[in-house]
Protein backbone atom coordinates (compact mmCIF):
# COMPACT_ATOMS: atom_id res chain seq x y z
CA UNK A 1 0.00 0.00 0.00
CA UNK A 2 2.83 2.49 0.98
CA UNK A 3 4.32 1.76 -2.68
CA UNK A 4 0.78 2.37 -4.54
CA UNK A 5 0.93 5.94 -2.88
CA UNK A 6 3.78 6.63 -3.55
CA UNK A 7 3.32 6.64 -7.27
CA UNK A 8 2.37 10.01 -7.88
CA UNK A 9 5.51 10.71 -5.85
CA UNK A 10 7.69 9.42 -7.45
CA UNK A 11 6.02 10.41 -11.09
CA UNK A 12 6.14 14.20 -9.56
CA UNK A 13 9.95 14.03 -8.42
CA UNK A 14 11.08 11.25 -10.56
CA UNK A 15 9.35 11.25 -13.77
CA UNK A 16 8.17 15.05 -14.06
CA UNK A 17 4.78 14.28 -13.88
CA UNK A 18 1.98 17.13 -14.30
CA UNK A 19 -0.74 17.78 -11.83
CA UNK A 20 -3.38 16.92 -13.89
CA UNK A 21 -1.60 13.46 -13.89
CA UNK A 22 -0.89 13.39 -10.48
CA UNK A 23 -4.71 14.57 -9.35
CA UNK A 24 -5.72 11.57 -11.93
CA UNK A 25 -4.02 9.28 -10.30
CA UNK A 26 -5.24 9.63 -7.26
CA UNK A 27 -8.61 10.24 -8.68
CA UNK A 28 -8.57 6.67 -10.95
CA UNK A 29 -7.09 5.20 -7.75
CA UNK A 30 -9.51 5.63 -5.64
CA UNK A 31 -12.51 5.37 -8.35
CA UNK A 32 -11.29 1.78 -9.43
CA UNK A 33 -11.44 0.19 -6.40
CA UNK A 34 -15.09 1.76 -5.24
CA UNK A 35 -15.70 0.19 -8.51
CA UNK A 36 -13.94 -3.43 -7.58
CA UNK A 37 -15.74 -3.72 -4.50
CA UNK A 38 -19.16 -2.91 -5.80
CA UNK A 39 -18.44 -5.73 -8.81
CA UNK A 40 -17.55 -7.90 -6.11
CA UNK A 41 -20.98 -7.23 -3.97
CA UNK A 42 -22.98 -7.30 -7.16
CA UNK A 43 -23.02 -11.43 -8.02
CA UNK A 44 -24.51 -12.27 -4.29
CA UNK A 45 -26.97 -9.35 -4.74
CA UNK A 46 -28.07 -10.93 -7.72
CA UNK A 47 -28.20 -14.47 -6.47
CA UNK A 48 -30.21 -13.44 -3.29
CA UNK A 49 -32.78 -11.20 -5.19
CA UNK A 50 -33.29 -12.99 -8.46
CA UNK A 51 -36.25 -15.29 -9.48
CA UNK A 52 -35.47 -18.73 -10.23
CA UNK A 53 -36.96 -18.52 -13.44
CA UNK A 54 -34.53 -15.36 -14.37
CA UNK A 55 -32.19 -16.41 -17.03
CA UNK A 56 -28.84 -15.60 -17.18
CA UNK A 57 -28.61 -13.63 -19.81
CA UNK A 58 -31.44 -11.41 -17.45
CA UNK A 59 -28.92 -12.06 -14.42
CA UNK A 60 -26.38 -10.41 -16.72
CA UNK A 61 -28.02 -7.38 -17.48
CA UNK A 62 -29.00 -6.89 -14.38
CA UNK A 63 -25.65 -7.05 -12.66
CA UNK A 64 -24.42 -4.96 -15.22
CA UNK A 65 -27.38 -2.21 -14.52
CA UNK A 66 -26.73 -2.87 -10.67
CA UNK A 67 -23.31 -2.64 -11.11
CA UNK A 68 -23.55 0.97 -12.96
CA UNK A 69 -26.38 2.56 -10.64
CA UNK A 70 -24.31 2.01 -7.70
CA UNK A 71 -20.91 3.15 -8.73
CA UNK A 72 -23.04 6.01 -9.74
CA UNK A 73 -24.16 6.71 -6.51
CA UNK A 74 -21.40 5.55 -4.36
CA UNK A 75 -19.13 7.33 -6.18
CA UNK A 76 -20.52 10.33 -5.47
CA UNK A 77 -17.62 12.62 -4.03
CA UNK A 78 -15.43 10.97 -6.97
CA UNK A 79 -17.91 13.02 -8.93
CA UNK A 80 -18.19 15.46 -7.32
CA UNK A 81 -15.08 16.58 -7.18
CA UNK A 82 -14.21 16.22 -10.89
CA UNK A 83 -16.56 19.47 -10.83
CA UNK A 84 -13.31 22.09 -9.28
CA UNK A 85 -11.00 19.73 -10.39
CA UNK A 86 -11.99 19.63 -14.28
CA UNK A 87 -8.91 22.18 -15.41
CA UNK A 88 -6.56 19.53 -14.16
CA UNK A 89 -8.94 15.88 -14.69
CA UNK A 90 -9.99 16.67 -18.17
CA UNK A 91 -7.45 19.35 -19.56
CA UNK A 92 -5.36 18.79 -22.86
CA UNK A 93 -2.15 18.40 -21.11
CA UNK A 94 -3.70 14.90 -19.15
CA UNK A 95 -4.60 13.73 -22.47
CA UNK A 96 -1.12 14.15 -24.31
CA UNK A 97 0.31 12.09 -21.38
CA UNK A 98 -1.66 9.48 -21.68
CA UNK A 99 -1.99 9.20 -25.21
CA UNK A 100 2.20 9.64 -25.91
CA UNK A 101 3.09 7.63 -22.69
CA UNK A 102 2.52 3.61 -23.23
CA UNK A 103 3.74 3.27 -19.81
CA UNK A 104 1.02 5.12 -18.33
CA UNK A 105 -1.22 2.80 -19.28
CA UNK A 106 0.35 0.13 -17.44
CA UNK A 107 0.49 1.93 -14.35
CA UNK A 108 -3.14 2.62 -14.61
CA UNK A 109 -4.21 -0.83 -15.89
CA UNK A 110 -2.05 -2.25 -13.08
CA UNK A 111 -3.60 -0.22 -9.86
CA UNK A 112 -7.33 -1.26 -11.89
CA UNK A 113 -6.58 -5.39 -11.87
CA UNK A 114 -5.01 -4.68 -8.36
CA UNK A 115 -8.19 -3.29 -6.84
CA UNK A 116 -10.32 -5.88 -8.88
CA UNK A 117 -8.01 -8.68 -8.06
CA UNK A 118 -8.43 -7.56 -4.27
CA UNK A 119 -11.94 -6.94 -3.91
CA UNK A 120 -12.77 -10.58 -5.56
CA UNK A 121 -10.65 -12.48 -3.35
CA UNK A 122 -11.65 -10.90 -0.12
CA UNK A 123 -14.40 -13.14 0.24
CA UNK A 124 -17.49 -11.09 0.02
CA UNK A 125 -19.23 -13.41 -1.51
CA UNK A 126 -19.27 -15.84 1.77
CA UNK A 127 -18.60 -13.83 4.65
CA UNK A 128 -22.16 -13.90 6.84
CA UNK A 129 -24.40 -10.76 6.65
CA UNK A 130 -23.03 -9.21 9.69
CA UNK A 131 -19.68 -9.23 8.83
CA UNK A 132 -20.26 -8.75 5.33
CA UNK A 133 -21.69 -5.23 6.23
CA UNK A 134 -18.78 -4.10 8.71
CA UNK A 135 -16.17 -4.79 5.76
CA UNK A 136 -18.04 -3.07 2.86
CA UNK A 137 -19.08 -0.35 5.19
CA UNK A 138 -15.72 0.51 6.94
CA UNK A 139 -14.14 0.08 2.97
CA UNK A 140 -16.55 2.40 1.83
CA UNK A 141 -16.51 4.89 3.99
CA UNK A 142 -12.76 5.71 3.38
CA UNK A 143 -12.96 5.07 -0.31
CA UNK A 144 -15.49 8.07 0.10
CA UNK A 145 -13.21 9.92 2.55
CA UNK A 146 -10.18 9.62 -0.02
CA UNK A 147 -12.70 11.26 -2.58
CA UNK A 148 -13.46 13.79 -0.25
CA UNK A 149 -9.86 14.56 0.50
CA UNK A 150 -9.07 14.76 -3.11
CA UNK A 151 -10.56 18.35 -2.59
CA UNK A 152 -7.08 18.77 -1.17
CA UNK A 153 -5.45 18.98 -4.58
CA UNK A 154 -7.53 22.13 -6.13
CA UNK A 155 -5.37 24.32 -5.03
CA UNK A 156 -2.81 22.45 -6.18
CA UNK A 157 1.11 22.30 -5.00
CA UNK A 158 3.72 20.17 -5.28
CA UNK A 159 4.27 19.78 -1.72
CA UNK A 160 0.91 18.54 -1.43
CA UNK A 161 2.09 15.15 -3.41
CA UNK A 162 3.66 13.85 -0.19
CA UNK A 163 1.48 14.48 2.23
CA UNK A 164 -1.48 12.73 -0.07
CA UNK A 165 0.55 9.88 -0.25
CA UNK A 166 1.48 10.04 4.22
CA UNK A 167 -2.62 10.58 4.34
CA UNK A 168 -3.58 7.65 2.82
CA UNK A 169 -1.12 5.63 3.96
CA UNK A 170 -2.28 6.51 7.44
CA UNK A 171 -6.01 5.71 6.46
CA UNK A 172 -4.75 2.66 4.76
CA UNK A 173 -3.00 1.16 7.64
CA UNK A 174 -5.01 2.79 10.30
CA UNK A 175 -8.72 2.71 9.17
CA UNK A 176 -10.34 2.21 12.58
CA UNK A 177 -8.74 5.21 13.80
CA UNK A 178 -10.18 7.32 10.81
CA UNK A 179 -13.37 5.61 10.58
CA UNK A 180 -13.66 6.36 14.55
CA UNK A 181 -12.80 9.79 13.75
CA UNK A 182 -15.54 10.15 11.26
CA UNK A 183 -18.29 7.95 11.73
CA UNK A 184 -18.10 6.67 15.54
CA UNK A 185 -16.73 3.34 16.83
CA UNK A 186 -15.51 1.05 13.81
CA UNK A 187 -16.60 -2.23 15.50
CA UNK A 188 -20.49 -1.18 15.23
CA UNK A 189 -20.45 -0.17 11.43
CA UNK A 190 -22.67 -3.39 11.30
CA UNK A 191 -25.07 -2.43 13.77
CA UNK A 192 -26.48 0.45 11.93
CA UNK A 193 -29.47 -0.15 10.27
CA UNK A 194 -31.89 2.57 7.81
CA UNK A 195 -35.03 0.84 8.29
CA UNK A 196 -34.63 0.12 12.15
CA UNK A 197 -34.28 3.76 13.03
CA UNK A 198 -37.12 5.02 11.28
C-alpha cells in the first residue's frame, strides 16, 4: 500500500509528472477500487434477489445495470469533485500524457486489476451478513473519505504530493482510527441499520 501511494511521488519528483496526472491518479485510484468492491458485492446481490426462473442472460443485465447505478451513486464525491477539479482531470495536457506515454497505461491498468483482483478475493461473496456489512461499510466509507480529500489537490502544489501519499497511507493502515474519527466506533459499522431507526 505504501508503494501504490507513492506513485504520484515518485512520477512528480522522478518522472516530471503534471498535476493533472498526479490529481488523476489519485482520482482513478480511488474510483477503481469503489468500482472493484461494488463488482464484487454485485453477483450475491443478484443471487439473493433474483427469481429462479430469471435467465442468465437477465442475471447479466442486471448485474451490469446494478453494477452501474451504484458506482453512480457511491461514487458520489469521486464526482463530485471532478466538478473544481476539471482544469486539471480533463485538460489537454492529461490527455497528451496518456496518449504519448505507453507506460502510463500500465500503471493505470495495473492499480485497476489490483483493486479488482483484491476486492474478488476478499471473500465477500461468503462472509455472513453481519460481517459482510462491517467490511463493505468501513471500505466504503474511506474510499469516500479519499474522494473527499481529493478536494485537497484544487489548489494544487507540489508539496501537497507527499502528504497525499502520508494521508492515505495513514487511512490505509489505520482505518479504525479514521473511521472512529468520522463515523463513531468502527466495531459497530454493522449495527447500523436505515429501516430500524425510522
Amino acid at each position: 500500500m505504501l508503494g501504490r501511494n507513492l506513485i504520484p511521488v515518485v512520477g512528480v519528483y522522478g518522472f516530471g509528472w503534471s498535476a493533472g496526472l498526479t490529481v488523476f491518479n489519485y482520482w482513478f485510484d480511488g474510483f477503481t477500487a469503489l468500482a472493484a468492491i461494488t463488482a464484487a458485492l454485485v453477483p450475491r446481490a443478484i443471487r439473493e434477489t433474483a427469481k429462479k426462473s430469471d435467465g442468465l442472460p437477465k442475471k447479466i443485465t442486471q448485474g451490469i445495470l446494478t453494477w452501474i447505478f451504484l458506482v453512480g451513486i457511491i461514487g458520489l464525491p469521486y464526482w463530485i469533485v471532478l466538478v473544481p477539479l476539471h482544469t486539471l482531470l480533463l485538460g489537454d495536457d492529461l490527455r497528451h500524457r496518456l496518449m504519448e506515454t505507453p507506460g502510463l497505461w500500465f500503471v493505470f491498468g495495473s492499480i485497476a486489476v489490483s483493486h479488482f483482483w483484491k476486492a474478488f478475493h476478499c471473500g465477500y461473496d461468503v462472509m455472513p451478513d453481519d460481517q459482510l456489512k462491517q467490511r463493505v461499510r468501513g471500505d466504503v466509507y474511506l474510499l469516500m473519505l479519499r474522494g473527499i480529500a481529493m478536494f485537497m489537490m484544487i489548489g494544487f502544489a507540489i508539496f501537497i504530493v507527499p502528504l497525499m501519499a502520508l494521508l492515505l497511507t495513514y487511512v490505509e493502515i489505520w482505518p479504525g482510527r479514521v473511521i472512529g474519527a468520522v463515523f463513531g466506533d468502527p466495531s459497530k459499522l454493522s449495527k447500523y441499520d436505515p429501516e430500524k431507526d425510522k
